[in-house]
N, C-alpha and C. Protein backbone atom coordinates (compact mmCIF):
# COMPACT_ATOMS: atom_id res chain seq x y z
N UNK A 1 -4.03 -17.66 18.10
CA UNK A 1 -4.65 -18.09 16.84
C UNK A 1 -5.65 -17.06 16.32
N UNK A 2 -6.60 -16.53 17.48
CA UNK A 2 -7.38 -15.65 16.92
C UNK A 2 -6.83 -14.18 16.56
N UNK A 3 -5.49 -14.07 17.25
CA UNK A 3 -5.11 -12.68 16.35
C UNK A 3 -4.47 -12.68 15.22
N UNK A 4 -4.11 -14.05 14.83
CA UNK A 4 -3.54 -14.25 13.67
C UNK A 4 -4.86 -14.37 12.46
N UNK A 5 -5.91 -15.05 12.41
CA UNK A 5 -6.93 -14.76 11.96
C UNK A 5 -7.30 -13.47 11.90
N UNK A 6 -7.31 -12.67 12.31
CA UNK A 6 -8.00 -10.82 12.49
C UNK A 6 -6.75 -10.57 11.75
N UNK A 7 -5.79 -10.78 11.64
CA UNK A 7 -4.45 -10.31 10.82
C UNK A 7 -4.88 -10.50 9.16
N UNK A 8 -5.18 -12.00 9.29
CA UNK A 8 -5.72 -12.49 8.10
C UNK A 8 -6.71 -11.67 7.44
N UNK A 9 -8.17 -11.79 8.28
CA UNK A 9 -9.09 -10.81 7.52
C UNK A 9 -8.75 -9.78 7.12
N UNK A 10 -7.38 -9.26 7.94
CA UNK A 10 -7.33 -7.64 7.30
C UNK A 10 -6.20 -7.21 6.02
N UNK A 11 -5.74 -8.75 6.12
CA UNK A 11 -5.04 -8.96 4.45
C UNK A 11 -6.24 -8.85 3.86
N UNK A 12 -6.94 -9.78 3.70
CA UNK A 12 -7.96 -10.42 2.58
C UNK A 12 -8.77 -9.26 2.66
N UNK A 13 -9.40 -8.82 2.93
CA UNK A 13 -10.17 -7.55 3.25
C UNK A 13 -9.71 -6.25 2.36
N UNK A 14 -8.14 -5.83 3.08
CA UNK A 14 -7.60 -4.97 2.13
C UNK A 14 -7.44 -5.11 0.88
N UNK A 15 -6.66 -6.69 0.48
CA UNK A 15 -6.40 -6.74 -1.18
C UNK A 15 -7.80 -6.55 -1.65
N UNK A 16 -9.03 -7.20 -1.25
CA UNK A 16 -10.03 -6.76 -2.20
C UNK A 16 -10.52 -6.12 -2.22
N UNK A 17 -10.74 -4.82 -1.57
CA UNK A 17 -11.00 -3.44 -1.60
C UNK A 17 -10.32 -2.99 -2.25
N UNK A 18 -8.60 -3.41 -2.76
CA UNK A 18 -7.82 -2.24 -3.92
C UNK A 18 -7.66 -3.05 -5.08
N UNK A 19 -8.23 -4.40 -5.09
CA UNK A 19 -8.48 -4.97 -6.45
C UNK A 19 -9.48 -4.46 -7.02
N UNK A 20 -11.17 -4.35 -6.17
CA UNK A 20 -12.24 -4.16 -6.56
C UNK A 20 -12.11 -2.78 -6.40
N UNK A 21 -11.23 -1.59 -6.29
CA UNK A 21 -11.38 -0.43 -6.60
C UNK A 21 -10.38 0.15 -7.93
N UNK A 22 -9.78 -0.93 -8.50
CA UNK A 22 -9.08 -1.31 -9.56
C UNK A 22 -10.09 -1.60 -10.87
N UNK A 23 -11.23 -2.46 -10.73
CA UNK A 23 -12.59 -3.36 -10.62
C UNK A 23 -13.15 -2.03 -11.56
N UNK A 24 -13.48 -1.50 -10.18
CA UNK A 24 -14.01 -0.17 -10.46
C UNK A 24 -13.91 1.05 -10.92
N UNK A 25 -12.09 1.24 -11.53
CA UNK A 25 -12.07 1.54 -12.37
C UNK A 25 -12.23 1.77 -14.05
N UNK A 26 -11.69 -0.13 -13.54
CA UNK A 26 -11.79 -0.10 -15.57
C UNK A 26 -12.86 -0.44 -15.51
N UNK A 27 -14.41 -0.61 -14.73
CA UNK A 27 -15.89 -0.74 -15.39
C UNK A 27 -16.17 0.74 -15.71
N UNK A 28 -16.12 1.97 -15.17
CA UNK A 28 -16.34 3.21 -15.19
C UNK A 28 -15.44 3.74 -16.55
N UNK A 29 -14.21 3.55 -16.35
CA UNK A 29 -13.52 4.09 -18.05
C UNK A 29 -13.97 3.13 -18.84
N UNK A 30 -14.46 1.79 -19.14
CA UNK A 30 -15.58 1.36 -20.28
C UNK A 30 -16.68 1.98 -20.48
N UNK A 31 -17.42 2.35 -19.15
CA UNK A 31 -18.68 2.89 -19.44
C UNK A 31 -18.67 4.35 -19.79
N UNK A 32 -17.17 5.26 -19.19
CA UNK A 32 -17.36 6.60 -20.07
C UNK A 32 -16.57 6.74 -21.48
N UNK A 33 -15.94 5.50 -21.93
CA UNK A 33 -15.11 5.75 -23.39
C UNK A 33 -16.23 5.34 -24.56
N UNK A 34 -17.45 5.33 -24.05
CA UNK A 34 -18.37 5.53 -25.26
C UNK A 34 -19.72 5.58 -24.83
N UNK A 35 -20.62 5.92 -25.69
CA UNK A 35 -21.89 6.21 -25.43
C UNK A 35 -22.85 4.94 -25.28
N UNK A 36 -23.89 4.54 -24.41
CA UNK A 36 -24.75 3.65 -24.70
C UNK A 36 -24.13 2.03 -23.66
N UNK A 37 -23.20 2.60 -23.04
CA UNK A 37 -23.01 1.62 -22.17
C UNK A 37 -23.19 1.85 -20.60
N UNK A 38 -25.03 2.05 -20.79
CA UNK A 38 -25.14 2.68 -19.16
C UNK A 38 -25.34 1.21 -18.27
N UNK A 39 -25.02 -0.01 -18.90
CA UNK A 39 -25.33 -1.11 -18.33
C UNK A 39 -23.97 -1.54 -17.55
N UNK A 40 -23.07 -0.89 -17.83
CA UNK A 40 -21.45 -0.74 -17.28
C UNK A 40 -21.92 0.07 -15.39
N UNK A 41 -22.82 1.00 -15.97
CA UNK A 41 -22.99 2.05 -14.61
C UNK A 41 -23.59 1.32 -13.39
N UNK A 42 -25.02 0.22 -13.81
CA UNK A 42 -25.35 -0.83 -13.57
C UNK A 42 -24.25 -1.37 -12.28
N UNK A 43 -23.13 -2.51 -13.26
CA UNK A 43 -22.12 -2.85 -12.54
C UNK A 43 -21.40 -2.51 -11.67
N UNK A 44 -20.92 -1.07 -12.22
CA UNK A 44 -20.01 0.13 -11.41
C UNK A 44 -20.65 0.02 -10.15
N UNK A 45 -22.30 0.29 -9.79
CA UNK A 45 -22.76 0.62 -8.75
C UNK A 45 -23.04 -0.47 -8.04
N UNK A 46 -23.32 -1.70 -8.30
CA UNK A 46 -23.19 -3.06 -7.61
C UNK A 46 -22.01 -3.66 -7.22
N UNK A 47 -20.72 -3.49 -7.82
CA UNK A 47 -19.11 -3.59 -7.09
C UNK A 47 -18.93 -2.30 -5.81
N UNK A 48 -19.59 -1.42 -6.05
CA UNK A 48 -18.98 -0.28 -5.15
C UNK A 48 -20.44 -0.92 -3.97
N UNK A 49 -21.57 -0.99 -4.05
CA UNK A 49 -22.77 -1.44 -2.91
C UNK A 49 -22.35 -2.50 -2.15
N UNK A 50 -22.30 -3.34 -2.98
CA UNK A 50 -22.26 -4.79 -2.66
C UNK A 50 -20.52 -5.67 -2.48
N UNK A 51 -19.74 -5.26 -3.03
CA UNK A 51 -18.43 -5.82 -2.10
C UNK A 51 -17.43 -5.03 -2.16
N UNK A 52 -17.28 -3.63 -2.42
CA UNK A 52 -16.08 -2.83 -2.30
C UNK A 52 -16.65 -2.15 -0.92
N UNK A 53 -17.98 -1.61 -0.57
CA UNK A 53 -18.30 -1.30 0.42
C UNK A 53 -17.77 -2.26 1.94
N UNK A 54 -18.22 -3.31 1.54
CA UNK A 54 -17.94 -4.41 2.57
C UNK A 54 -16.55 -4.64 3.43
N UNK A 55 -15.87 -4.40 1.95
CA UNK A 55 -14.43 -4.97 1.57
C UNK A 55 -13.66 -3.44 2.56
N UNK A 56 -14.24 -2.74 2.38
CA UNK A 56 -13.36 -1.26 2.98
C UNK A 56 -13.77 -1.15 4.28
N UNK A 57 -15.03 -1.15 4.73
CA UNK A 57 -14.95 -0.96 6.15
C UNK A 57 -14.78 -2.11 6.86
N UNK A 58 -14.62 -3.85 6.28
CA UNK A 58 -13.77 -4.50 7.22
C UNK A 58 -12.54 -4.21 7.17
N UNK A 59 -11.60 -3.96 6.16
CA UNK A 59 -10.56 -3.70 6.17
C UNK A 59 -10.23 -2.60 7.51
N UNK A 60 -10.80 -1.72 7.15
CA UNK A 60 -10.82 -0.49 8.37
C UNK A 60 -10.44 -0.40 9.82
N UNK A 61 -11.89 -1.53 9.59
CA UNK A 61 -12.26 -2.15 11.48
C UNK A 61 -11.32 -3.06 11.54
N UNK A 62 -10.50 -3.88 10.81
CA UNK A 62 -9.73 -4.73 11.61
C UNK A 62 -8.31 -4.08 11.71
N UNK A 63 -8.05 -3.47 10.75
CA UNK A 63 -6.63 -2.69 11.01
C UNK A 63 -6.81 -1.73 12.21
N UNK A 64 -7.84 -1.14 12.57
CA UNK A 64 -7.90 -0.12 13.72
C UNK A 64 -7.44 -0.97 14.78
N UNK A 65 -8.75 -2.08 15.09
CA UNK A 65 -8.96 -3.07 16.12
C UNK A 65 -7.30 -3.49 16.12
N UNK A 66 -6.47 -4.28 15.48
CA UNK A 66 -5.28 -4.58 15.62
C UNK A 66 -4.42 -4.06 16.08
N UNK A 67 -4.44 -2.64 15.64
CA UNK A 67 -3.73 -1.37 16.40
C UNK A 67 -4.08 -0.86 17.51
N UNK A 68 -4.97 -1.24 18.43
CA UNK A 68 -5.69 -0.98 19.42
C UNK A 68 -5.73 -2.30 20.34
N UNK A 69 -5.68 -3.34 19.74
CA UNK A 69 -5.32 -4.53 20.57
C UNK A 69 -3.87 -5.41 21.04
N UNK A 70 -3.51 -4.41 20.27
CA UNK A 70 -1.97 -5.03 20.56
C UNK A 70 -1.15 -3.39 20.53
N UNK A 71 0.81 -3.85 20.90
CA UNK A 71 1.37 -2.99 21.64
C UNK A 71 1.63 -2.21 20.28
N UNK A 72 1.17 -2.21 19.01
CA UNK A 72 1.56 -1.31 18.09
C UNK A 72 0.64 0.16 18.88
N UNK A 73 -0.72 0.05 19.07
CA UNK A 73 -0.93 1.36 19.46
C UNK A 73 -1.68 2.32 18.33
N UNK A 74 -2.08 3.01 18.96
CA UNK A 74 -2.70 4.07 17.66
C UNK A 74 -1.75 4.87 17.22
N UNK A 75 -0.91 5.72 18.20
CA UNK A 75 -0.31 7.19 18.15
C UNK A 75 1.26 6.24 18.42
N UNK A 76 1.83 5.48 18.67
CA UNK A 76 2.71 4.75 18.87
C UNK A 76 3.81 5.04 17.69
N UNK A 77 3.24 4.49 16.63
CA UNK A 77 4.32 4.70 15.26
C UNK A 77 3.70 5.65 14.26
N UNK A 78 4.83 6.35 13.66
CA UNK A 78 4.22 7.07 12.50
C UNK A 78 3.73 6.31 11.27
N UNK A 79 4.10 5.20 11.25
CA UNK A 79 3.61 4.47 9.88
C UNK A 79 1.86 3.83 10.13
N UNK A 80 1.53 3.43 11.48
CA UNK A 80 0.70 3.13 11.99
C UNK A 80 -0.49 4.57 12.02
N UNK A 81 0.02 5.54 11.88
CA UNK A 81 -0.99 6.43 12.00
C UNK A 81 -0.92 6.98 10.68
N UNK A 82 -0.18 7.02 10.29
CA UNK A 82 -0.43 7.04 8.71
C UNK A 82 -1.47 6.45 8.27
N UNK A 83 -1.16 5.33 8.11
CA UNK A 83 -2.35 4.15 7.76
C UNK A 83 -3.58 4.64 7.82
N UNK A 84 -3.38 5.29 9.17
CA UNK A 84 -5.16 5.56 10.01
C UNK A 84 -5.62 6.66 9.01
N UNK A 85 -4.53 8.21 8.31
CA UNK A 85 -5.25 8.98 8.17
C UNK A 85 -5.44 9.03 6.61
N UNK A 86 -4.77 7.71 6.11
CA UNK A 86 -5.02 7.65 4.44
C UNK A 86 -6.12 6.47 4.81
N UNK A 87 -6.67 5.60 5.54
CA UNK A 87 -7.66 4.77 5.63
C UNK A 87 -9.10 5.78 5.73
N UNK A 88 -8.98 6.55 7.15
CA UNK A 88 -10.43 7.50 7.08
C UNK A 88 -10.37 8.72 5.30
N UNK A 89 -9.52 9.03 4.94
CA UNK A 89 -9.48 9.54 3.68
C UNK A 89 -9.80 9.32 2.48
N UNK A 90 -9.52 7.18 2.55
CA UNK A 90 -10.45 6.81 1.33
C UNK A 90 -11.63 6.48 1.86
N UNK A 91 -12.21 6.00 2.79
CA UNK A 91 -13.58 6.19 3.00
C UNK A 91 -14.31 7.49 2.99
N UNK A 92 -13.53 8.35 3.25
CA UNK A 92 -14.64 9.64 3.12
C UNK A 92 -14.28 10.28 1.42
N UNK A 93 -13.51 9.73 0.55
CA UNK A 93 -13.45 9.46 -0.61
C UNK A 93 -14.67 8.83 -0.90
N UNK A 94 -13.98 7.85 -1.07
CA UNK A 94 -15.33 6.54 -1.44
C UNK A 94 -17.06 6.71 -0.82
N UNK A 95 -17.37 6.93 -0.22
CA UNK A 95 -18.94 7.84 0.88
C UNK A 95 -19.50 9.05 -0.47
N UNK A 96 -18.42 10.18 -0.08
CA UNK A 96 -18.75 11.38 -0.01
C UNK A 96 -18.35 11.30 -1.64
N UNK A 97 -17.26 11.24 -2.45
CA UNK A 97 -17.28 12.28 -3.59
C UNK A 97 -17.73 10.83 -4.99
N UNK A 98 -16.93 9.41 -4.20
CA UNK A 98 -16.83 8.68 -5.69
C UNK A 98 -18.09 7.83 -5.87
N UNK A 99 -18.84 7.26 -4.58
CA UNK A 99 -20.36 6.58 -4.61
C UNK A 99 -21.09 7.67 -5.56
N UNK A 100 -21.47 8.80 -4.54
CA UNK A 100 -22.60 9.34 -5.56
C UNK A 100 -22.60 10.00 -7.15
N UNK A 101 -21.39 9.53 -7.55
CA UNK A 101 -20.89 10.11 -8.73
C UNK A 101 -21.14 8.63 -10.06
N UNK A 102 -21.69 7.36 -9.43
CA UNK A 102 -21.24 6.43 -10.46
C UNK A 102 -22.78 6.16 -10.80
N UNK A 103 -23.11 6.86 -12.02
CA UNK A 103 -24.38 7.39 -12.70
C UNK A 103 -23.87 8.17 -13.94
N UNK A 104 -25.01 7.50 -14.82
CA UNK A 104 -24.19 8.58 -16.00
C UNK A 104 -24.55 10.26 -16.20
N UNK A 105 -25.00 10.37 -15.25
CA UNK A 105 -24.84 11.65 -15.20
C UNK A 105 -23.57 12.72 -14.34
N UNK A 106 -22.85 11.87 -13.94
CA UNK A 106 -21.69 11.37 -12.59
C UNK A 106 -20.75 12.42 -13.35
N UNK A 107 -19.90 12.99 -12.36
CA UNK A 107 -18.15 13.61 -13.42
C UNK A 107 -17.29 12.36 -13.49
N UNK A 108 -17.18 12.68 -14.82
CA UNK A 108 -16.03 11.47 -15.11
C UNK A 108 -14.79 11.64 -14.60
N UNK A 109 -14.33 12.86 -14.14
CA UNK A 109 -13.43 13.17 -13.36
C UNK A 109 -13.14 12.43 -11.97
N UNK A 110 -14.15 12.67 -11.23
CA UNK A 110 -14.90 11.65 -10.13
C UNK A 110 -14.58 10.84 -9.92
N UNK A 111 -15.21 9.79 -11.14
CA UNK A 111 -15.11 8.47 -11.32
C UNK A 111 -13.57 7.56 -11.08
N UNK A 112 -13.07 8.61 -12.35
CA UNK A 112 -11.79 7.98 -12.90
C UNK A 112 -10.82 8.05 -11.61
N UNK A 113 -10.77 9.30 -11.36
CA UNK A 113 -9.44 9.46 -10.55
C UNK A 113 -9.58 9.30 -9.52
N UNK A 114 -10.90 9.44 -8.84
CA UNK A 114 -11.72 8.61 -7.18
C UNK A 114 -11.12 7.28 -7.13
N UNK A 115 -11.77 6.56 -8.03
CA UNK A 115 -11.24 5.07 -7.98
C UNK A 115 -10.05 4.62 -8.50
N UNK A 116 -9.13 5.33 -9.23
CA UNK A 116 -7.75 4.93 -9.33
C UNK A 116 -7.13 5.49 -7.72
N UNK A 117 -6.88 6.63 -7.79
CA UNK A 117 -5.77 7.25 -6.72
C UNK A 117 -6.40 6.21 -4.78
N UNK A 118 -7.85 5.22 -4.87
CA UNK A 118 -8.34 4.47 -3.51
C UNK A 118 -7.53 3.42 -3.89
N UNK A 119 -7.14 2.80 -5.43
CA UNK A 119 -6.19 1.90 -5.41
C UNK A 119 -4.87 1.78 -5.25
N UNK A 120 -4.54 3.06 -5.52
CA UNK A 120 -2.81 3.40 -5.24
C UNK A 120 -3.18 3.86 -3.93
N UNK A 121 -3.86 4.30 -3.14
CA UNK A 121 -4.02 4.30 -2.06
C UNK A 121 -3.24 3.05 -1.02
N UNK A 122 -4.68 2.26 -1.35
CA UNK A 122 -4.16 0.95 -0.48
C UNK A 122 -2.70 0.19 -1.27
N UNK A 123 -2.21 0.91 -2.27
CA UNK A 123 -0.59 -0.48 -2.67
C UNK A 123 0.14 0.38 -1.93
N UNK A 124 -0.30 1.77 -0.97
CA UNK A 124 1.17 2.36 -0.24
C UNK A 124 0.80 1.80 0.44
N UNK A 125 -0.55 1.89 1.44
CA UNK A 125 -0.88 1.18 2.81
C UNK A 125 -0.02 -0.11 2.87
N UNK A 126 -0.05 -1.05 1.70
CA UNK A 126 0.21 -2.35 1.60
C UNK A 126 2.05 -2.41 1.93
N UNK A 127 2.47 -0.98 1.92
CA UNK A 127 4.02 -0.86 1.70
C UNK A 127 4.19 -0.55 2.93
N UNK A 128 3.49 0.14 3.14
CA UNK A 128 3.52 0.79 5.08
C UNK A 128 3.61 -0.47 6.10
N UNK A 129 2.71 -1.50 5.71
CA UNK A 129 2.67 -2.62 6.29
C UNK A 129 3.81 -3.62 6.54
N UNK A 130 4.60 -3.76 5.06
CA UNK A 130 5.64 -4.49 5.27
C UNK A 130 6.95 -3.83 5.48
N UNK A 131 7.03 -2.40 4.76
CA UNK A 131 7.84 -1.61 5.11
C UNK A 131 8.26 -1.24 6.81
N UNK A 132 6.81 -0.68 7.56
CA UNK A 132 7.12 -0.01 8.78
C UNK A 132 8.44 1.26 8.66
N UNK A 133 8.18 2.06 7.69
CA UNK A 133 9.30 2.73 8.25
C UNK A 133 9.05 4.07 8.97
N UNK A 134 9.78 4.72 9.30
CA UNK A 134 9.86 5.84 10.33
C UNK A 134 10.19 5.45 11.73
N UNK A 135 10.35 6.53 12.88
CA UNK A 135 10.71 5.96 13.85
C UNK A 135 9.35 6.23 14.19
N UNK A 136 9.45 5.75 16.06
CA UNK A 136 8.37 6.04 16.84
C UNK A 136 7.59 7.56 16.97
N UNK A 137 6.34 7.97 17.48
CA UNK A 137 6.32 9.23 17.51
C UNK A 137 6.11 10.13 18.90
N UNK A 138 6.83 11.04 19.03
CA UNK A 138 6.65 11.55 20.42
C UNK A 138 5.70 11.42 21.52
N UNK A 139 4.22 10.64 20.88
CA UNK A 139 3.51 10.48 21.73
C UNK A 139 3.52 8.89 22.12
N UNK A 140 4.42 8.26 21.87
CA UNK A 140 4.82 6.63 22.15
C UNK A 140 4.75 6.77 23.69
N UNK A 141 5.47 7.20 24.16
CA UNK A 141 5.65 6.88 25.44
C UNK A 141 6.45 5.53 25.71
N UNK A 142 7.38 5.64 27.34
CA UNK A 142 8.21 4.32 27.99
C UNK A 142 7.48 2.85 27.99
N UNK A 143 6.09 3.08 28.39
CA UNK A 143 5.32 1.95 28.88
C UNK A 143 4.91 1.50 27.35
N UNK A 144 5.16 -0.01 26.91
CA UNK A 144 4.65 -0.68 26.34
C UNK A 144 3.17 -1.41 26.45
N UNK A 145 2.26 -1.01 25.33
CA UNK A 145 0.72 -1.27 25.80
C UNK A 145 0.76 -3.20 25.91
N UNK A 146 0.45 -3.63 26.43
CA UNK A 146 -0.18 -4.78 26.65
C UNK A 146 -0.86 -5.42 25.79
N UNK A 147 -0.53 -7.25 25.05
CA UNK A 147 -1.28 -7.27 23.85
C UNK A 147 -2.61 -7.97 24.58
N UNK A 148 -3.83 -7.69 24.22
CA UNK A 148 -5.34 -8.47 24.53
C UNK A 148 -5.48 -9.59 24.23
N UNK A 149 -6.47 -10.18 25.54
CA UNK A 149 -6.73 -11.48 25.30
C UNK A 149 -7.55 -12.02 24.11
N UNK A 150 -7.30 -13.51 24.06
CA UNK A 150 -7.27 -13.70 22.54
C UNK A 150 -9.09 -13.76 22.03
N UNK A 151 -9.93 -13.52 23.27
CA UNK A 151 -11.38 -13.85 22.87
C UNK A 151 -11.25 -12.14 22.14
N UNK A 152 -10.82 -11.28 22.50
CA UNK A 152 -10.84 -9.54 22.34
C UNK A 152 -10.86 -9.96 20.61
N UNK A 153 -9.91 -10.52 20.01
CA UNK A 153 -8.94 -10.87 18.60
C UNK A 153 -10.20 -11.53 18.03
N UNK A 154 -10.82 -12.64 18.62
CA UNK A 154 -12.40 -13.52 18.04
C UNK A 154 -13.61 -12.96 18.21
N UNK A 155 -13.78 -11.86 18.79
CA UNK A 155 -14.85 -10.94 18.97
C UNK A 155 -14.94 -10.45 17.77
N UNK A 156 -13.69 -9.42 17.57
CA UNK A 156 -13.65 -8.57 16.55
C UNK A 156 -13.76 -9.37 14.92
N UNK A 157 -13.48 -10.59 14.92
CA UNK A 157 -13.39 -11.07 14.15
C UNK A 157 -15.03 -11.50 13.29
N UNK A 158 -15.64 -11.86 14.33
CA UNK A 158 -17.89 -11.72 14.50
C UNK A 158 -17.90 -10.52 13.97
N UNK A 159 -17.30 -9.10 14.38
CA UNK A 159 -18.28 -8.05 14.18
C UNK A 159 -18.59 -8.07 12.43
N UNK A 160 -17.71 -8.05 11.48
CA UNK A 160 -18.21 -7.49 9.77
C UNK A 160 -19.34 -8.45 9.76
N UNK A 161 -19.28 -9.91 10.05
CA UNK A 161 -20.16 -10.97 9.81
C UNK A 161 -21.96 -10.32 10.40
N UNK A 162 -21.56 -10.37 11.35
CA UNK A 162 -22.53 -9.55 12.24
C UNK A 162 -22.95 -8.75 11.96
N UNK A 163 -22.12 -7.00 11.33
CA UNK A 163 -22.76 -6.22 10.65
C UNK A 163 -23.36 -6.47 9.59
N UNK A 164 -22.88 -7.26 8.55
CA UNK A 164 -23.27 -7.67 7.49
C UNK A 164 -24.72 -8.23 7.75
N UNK A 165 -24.99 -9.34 8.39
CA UNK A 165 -26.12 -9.52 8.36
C UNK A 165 -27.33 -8.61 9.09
N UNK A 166 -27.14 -7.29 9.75
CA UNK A 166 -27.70 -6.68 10.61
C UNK A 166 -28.24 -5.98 9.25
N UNK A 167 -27.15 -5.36 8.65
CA UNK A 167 -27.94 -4.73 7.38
C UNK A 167 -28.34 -5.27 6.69
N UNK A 168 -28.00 -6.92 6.03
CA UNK A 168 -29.06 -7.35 5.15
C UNK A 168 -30.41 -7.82 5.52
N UNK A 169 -30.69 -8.36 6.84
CA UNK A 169 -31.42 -8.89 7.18
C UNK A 169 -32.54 -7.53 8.35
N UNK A 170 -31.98 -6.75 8.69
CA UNK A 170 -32.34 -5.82 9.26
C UNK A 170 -32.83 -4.40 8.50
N UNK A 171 -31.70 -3.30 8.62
CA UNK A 171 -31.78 -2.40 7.71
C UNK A 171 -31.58 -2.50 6.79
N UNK A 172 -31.88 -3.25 5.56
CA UNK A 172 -31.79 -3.49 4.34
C UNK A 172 -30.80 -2.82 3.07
N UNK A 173 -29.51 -2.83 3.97
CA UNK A 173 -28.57 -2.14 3.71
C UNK A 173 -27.00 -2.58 4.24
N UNK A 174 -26.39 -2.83 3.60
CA UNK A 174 -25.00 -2.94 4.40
C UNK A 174 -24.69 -2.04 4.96
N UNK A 175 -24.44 -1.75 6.65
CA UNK A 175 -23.85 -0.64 7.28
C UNK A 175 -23.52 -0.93 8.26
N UNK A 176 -22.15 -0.30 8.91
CA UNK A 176 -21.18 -1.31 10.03
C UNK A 176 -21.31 -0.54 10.94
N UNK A 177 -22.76 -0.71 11.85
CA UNK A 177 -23.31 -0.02 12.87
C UNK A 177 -22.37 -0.17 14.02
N UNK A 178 -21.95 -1.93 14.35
CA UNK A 178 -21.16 -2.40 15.54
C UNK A 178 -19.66 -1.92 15.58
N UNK A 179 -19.08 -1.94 14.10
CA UNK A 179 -17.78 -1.66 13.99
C UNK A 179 -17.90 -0.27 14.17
N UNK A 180 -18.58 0.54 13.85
CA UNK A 180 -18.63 1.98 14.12
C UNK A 180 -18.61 2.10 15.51
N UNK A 181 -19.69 1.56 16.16
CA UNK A 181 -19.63 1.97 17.46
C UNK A 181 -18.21 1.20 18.85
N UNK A 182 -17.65 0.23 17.87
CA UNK A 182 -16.38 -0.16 18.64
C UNK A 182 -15.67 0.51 18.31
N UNK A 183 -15.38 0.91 17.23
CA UNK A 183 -13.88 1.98 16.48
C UNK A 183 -14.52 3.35 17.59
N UNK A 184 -15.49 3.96 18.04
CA UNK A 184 -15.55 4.91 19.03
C UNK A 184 -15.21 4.44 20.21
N UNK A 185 -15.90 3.75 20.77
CA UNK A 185 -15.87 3.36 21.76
C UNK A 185 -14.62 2.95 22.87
N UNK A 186 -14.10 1.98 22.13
CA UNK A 186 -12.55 0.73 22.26
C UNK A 186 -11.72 2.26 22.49
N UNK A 187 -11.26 2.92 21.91
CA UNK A 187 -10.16 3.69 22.60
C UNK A 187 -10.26 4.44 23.93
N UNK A 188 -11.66 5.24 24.18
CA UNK A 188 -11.81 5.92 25.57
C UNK A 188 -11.76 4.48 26.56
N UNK A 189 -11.95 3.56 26.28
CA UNK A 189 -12.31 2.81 27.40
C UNK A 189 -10.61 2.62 27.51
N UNK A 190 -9.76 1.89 26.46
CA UNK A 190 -8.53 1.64 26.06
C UNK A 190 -8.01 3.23 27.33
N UNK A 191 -7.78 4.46 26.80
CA UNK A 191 -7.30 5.04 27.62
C UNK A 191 -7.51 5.83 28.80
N UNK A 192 -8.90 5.45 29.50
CA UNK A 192 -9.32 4.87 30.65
C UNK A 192 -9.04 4.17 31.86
N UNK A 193 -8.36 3.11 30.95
CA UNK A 193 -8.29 2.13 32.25
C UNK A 193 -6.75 2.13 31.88
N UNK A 194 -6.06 2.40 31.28
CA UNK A 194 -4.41 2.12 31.31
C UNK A 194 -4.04 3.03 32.58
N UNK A 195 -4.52 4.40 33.05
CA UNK A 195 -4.01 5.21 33.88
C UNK A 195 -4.50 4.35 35.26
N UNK A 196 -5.66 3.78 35.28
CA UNK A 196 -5.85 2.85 36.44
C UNK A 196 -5.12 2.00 36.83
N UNK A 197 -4.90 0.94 35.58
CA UNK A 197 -3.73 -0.38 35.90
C UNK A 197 -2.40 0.32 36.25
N UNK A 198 -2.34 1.25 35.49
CA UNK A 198 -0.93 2.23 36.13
C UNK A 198 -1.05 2.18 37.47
N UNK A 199 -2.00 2.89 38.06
CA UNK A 199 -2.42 3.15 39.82
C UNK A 199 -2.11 1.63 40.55
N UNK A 200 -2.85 0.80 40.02
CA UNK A 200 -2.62 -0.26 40.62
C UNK A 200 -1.35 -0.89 40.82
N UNK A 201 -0.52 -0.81 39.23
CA UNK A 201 0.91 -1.52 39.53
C UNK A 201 1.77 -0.53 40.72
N UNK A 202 1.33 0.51 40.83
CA UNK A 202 2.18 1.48 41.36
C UNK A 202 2.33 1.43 42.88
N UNK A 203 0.61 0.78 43.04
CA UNK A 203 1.10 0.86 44.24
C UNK A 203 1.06 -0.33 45.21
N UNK A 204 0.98 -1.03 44.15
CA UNK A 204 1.70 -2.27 44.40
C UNK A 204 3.14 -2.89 44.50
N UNK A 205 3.96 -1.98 43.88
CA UNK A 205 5.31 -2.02 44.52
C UNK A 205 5.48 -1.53 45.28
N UNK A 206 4.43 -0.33 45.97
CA UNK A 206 5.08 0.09 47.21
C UNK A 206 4.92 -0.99 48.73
């Protein structure tokens, strides 16, 4: 149940990160197709603070976490790592070139095509998802990973909630301190202990 929920959030999560970066387009081409509508910029910067921010790094953390908790794997499928390197791409989009640009002093260049090409972004992700195509990739390997127990699936499911309130109530800021430090963390440990349980099954058939 709980990995079907973490599945869930990372629907709901994704569509509104490429609705509200949709959002965030047409407030930015209102506010640059004429003069005197810096109250548009206003908006622009409260959809991108306050729930496109939110909306992208849960999306993030639960698609990683999913791929890491179950036998899809990180490096497993090419469509699966795809995902991964157009996901870190619109966040360091969205961070680095299209946040500090939504000001009217901002390139409209920036603006426009930052926040269109994060929405066609996520409608391929969204195709990758139901699509799956390609085959496996050389680094799959025979052994099928093991899917996690289901508290692993309800953990992850606390962390945005959790971050969320850490930054509002804490650092006075939305910032996904916990999901950051699990999206590091969760894989060394992840390929860590698989070469162990290896040891163990191994020599346990003998």
């Amino acid at each position: 149940m709980s990995r079907k929920l973490l599945v869930w959030a990372h629907v709901v999560s994704s569509t509104g990160w490429m609705f509200m970066a949709l959002a965030l387009f047409v407030v930015v081409d209102y506010a640059l197709s004429a003069p005197g509508r810096l109250a548009a910029f206003d908006a622009a910067l409260l959809l991108d603070v306050e729930v496109l921010q939110f909306m992208a790094t849960t999306s993030a953390f639960s698609g990683l976490m999913l791929s890491g908790l179950t036998p899809w794997g990180y490096f497993r499928h090419w469509w699966v790592l795809l995902k991964t390197v157009v996901t870190f791409t619109q966040l360091y989009v969205g961070i680095f070139v299209l946040s500090p640009n939504l000001h009217p002093g901002g390139s409209p260049l920036m603006m426009r095509v930052g926040s269109l090409l994060m929405a066609s972004a996520l409608a391929c992700q969204v195709w990758l998802s139901v699509a799956k195509p390609f085959r496996r990739t050389p680094w799959a390997g025979t052994a099928k990973p093991r899917t996690a127990p289901g508290w692993a699936f309800a953990l992850c499911l606390a962390v945005p909630a959790a971050d969320y309130a850490l930054g509002e109530l804490v650092l006075g800021r939305s910032t996904p301190v916990l999901a950051l430090a699990i999206v590091v963390i969760f894989p060394v440990v992840r390929a860590v202990r698989r070469p162990a349980r290896s040891r163990v099954v191994t020599s346990g058939d003998r």
